[in-house]
C-alpha atoms as a PDB file:
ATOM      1  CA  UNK A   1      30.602 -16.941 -28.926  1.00  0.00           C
ATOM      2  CA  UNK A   2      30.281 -17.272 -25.429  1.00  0.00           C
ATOM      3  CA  UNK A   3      32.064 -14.116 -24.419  1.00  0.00           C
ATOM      4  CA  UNK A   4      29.820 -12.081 -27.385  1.00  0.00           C
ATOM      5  CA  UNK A   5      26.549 -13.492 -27.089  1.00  0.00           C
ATOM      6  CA  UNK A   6      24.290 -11.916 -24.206  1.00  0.00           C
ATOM      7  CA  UNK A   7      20.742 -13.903 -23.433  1.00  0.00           C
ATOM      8  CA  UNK A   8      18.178 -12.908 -20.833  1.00  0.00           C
ATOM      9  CA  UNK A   9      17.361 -14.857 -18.054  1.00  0.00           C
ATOM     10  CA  UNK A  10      20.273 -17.069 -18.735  1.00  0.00           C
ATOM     11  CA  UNK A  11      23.794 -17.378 -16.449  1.00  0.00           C
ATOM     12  CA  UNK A  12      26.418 -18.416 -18.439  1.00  0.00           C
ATOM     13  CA  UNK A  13      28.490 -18.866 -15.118  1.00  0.00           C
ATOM     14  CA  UNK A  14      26.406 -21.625 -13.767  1.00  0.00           C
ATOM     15  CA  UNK A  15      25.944 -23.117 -17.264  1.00  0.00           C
ATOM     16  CA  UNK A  16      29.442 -23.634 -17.594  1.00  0.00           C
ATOM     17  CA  UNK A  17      30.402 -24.539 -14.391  1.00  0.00           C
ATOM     18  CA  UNK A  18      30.541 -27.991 -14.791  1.00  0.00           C
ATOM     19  CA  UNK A  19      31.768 -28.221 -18.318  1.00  0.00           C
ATOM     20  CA  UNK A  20      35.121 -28.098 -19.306  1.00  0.00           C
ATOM     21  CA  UNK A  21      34.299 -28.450 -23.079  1.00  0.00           C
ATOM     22  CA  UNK A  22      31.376 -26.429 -24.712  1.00  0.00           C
ATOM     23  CA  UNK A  23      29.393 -28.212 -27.574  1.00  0.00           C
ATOM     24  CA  UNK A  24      26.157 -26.260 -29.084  1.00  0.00           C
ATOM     25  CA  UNK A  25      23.494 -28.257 -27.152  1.00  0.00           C
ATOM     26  CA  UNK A  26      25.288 -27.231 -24.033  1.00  0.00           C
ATOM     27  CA  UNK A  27      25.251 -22.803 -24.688  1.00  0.00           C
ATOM     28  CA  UNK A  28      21.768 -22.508 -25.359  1.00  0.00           C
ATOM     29  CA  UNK A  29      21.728 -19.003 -26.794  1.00  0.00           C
ATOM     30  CA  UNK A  30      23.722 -20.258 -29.692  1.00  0.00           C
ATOM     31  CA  UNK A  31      21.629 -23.353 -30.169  1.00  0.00           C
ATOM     32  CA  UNK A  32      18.733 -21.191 -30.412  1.00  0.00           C
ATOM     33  CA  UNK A  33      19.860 -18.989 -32.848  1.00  0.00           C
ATOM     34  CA  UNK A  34      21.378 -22.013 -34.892  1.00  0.00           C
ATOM     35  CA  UNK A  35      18.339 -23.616 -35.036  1.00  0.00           C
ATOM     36  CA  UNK A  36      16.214 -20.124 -36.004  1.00  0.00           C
ATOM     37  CA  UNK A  37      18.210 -19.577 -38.726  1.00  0.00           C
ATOM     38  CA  UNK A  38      18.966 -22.985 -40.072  1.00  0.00           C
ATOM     39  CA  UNK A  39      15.288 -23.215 -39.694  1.00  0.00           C
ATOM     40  CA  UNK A  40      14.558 -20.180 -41.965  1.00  0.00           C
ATOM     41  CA  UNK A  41      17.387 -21.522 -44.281  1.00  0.00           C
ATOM     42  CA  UNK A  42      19.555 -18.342 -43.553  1.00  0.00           C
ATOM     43  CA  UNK A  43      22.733 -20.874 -43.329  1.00  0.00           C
ATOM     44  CA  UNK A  44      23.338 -23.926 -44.185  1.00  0.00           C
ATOM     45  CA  UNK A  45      26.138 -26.890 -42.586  1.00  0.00           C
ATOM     46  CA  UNK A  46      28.740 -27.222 -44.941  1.00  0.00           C
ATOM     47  CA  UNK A  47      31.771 -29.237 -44.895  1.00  0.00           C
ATOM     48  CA  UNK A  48      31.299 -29.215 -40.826  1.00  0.00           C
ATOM     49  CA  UNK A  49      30.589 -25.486 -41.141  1.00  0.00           C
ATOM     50  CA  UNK A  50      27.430 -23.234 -40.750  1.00  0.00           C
ATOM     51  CA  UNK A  51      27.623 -20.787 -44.025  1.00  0.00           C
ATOM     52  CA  UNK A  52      25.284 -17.766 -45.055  1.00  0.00           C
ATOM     53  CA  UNK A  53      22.957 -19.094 -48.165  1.00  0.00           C
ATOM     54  CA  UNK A  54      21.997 -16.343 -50.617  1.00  0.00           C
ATOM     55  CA  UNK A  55      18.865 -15.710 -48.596  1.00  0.00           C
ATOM     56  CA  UNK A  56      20.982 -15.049 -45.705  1.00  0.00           C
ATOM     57  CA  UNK A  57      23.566 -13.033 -47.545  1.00  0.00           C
ATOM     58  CA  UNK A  58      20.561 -10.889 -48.668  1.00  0.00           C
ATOM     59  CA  UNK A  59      19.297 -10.382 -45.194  1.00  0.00           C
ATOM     60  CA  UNK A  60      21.797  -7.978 -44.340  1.00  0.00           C
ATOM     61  CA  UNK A  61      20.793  -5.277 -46.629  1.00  0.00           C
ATOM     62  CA  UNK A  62      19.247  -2.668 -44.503  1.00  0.00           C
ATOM     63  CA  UNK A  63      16.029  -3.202 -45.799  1.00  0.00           C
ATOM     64  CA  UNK A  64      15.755  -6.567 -44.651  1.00  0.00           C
ATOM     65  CA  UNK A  65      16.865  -6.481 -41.996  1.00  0.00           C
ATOM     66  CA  UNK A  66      13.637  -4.817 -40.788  1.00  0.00           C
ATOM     67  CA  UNK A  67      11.625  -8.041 -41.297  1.00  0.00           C
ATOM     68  CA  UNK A  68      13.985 -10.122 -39.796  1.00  0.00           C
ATOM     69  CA  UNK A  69      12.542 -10.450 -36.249  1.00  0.00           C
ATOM     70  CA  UNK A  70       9.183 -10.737 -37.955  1.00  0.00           C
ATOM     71  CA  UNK A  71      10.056 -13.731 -39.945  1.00  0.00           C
ATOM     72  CA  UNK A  72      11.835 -15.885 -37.190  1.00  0.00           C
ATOM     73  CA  UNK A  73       8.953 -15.044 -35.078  1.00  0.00           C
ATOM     74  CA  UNK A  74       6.710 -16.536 -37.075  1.00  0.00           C
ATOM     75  CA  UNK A  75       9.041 -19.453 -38.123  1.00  0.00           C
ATOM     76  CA  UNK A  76       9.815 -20.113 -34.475  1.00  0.00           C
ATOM     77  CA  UNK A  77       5.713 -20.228 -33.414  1.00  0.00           C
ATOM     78  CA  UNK A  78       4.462 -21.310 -36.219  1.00  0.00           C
ATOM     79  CA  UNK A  79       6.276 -23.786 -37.916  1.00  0.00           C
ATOM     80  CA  UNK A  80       9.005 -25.075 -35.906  1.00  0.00           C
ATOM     81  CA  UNK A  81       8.615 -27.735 -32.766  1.00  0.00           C
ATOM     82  CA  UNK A  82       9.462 -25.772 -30.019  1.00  0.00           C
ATOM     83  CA  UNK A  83       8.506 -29.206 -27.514  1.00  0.00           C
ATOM     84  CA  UNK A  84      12.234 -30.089 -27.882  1.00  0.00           C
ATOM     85  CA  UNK A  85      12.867 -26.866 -25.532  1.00  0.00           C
ATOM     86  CA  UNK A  86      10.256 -28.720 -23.087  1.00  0.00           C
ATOM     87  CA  UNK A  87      11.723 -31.683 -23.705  1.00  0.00           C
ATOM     88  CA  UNK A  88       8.377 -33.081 -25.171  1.00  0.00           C
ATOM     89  CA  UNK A  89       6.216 -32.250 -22.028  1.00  0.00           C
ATOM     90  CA  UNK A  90       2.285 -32.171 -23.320  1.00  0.00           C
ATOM     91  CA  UNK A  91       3.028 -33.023 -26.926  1.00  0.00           C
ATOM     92  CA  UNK A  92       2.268 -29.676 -28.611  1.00  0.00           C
ATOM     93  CA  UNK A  93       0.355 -27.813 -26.335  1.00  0.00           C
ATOM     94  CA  UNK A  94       0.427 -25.177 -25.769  1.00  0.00           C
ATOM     95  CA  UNK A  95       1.843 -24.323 -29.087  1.00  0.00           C
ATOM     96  CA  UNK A  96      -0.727 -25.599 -30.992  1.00  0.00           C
ATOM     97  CA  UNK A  97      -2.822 -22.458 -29.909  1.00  0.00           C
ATOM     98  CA  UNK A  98      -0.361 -19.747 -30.031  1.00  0.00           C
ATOM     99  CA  UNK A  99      -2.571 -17.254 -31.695  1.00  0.00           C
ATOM    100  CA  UNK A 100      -5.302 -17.716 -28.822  1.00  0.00           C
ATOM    101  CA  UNK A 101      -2.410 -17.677 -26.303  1.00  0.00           C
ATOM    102  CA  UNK A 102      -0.418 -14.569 -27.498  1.00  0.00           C
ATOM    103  CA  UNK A 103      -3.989 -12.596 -28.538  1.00  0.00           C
ATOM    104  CA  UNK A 104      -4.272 -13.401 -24.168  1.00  0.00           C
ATOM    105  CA  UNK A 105      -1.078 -12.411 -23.523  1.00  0.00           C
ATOM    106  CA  UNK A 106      -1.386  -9.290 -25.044  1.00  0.00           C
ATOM    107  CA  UNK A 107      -4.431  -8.483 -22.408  1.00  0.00           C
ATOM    108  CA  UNK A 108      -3.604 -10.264 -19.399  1.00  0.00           C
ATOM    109  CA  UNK A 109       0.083  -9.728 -19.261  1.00  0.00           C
ATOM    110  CA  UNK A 110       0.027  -6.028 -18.928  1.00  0.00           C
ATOM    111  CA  UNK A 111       1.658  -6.257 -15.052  1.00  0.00           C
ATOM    112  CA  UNK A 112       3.762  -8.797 -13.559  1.00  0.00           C
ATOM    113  CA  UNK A 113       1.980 -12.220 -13.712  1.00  0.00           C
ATOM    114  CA  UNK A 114       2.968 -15.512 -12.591  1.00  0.00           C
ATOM    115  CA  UNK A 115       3.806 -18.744 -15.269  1.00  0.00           C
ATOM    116  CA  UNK A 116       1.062 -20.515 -13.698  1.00  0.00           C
ATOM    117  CA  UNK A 117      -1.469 -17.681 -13.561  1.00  0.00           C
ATOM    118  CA  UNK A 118      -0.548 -16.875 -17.432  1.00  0.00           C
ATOM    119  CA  UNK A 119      -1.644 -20.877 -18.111  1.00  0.00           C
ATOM    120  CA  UNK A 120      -4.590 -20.648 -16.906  1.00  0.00           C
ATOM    121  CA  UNK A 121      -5.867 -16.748 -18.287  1.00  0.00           C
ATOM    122  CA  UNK A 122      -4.254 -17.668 -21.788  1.00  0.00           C
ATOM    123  CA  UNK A 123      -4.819 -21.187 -22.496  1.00  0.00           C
ATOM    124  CA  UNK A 124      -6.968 -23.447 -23.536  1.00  0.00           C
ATOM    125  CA  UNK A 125      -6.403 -26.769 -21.199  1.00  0.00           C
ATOM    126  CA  UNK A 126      -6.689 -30.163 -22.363  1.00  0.00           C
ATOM    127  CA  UNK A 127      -8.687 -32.032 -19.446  1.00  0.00           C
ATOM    128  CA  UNK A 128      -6.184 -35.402 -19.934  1.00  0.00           C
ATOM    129  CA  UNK A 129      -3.641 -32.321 -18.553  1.00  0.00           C
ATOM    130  CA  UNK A 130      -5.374 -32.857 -14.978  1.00  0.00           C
ATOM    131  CA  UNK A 131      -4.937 -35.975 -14.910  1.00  0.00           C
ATOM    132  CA  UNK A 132      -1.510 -36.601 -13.073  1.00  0.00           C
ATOM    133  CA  UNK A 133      -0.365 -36.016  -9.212  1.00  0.00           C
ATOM    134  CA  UNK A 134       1.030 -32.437 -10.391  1.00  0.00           C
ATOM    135  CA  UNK A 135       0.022 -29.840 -12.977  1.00  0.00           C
ATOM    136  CA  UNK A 136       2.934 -29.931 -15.721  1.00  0.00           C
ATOM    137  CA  UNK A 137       0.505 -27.092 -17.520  1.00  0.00           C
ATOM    138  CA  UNK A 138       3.368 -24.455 -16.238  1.00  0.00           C
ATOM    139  CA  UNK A 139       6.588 -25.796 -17.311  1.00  0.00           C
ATOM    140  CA  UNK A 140       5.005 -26.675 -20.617  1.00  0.00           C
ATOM    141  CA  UNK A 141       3.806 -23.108 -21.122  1.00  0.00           C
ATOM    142  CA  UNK A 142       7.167 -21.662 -20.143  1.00  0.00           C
ATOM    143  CA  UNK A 143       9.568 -23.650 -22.164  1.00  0.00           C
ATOM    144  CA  UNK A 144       7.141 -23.620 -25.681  1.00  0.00           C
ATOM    145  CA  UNK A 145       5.543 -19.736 -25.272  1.00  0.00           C
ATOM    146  CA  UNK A 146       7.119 -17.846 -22.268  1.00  0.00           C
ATOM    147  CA  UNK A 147      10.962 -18.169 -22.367  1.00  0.00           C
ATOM    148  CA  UNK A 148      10.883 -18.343 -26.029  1.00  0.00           C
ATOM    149  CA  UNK A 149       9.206 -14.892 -26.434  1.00  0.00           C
ATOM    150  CA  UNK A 150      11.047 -13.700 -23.462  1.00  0.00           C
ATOM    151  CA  UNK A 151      14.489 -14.710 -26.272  1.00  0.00           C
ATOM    152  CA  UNK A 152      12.663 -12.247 -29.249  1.00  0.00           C
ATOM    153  CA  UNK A 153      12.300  -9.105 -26.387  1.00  0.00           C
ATOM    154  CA  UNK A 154       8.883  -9.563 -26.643  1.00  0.00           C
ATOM    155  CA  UNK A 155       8.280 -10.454 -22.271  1.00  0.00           C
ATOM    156  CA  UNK A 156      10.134  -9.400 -19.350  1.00  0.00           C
ATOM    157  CA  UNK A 157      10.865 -11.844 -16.970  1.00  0.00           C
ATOM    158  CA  UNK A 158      12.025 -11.598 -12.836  1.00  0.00           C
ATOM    159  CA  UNK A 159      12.113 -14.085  -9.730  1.00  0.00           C
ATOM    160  CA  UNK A 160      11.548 -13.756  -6.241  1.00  0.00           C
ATOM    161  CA  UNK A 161      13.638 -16.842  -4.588  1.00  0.00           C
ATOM    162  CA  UNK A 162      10.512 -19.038  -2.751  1.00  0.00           C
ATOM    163  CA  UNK A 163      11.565 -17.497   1.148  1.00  0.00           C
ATOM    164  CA  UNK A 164      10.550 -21.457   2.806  1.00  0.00           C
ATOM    165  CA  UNK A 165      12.732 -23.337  -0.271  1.00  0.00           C
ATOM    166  CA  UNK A 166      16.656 -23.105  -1.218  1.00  0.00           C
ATOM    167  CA  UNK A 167      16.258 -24.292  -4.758  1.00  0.00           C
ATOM    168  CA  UNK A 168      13.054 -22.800  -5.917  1.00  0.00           C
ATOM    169  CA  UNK A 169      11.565 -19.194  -7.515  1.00  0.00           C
ATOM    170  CA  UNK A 170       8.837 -18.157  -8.456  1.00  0.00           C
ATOM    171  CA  UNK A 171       8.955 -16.758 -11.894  1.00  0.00           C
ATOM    172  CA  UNK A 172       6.986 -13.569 -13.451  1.00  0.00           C
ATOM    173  CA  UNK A 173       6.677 -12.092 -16.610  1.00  0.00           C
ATOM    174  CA  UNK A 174       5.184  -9.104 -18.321  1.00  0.00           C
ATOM    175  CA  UNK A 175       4.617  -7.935 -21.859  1.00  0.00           C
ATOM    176  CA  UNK A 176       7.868  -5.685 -22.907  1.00  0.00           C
ATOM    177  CA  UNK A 177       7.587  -2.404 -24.807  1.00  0.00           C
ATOM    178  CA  UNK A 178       7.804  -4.619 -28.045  1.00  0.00           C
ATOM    179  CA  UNK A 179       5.637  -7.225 -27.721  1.00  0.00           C
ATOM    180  CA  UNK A 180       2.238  -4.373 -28.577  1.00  0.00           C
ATOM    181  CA  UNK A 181       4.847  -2.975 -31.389  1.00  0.00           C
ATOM    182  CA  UNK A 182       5.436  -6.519 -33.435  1.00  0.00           C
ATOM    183  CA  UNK A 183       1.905  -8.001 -32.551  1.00  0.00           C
ATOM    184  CA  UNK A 184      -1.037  -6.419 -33.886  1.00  0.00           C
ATOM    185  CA  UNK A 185      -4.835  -8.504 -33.115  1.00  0.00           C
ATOM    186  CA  UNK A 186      -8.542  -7.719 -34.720  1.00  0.00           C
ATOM    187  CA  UNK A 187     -10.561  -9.990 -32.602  1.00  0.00           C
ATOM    188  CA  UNK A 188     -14.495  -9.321 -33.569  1.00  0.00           C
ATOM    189  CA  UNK A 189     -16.252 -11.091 -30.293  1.00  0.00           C
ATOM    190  CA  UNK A 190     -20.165 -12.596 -31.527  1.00  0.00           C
ATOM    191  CA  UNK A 191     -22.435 -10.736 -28.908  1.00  0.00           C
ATOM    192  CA  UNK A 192     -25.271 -13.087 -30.021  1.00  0.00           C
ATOM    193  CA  UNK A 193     -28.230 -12.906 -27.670  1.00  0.00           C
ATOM    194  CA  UNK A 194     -29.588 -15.913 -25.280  1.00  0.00           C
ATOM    195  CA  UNK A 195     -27.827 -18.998 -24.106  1.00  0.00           C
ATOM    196  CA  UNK A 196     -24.527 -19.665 -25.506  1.00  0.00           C
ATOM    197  CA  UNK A 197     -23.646 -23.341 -24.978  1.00  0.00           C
END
């Protein structure tokens, strides 16, 4: 699997290097699409062995396959914890908003954006968020909205190594081609006259 699968923004080299032995958890790729389709119940574990249910048998037909992306999308946003990819930073946010927060994307993330500017155009922040010595509203928004829609094609993503640091990047993402192809919004804004607080 490691040789077939192909991820973005991931380096299999560097993954690896370390590890002589390769369980799930460690090749995320094939964690991630484990846990999609377990998750829709496309396969099941059986006798130590993942196996195609008849849902998942059916899904192959080429008319299903169409909706496909479509329903893991919504599985994976909607109905699945994706904190365990932020390793429970901020509880659910901000997944608990993802209709607000890809209805922003879909605006604001037109060019090349920072993570951090994309937090705080498309989200709505909690203010107990503030309240540490450093903003973890970034890496929370990567690992539960960014990266993840970045894995369905839906963002592009590049870095630009930080020219003072030797660890650090800066990360940037855009909307790809099909993010305005699967996502669709009709959001009526109230232009009510007067004060609005």
């Amino acid at each position: 699997m490691c040789k077939l699968i192909e991820w973005p923004n991931y380096d299999q080299t560097d993954a690896f290097r370390l590890n002589k032995v390769i369980n799930e958890p460690d090749f995320l790729p094939l964690h991630v699409v484990r846990q999609f389709a377990q998750a829709a119940t496309l396969v099941r574990a059986q006798r130590g062995k993942l196996v195609a249910t008849p849902l998942g048998k059916s899904m192959l037909s080429d008319v299903k396959q169409g909706s496909l992306l479509a329903i893991l999308f919504h599985l994976a946003f909607w109905h699945m914890d994706l904190g365990y990819f932020g390793r429970g930073l901020l509880g659910s946010w901000p997944q608990a908003d993802t209709g607000v927060v890809l209805w922003s994307l879909s605006v604001c993330a037109n060019d090349w954006q920072s993570a951090e500017k994309l937090t705080r155009l498309c989200t709505i922040p909690e203010p107990a968020m503030f309240s540490k010595t450093w903003d973890r509203t970034p890496w929370a928004m990567e690992a539960k909205i960014l990266r993840p829609l970045l894995w369905f094609g839906l963002l592009e993503h590049r870095s630009e190594k930080i020219p003072s640091g030797r660890f650090g990047e800066h990360r940037f993402y855009r909307k790809a081609e099909l993010f305005d192809r699967l996502l669709a919004f009709d959001v009526q804004v109230d232009l009510s006259e007067g004060a609005r607080h």
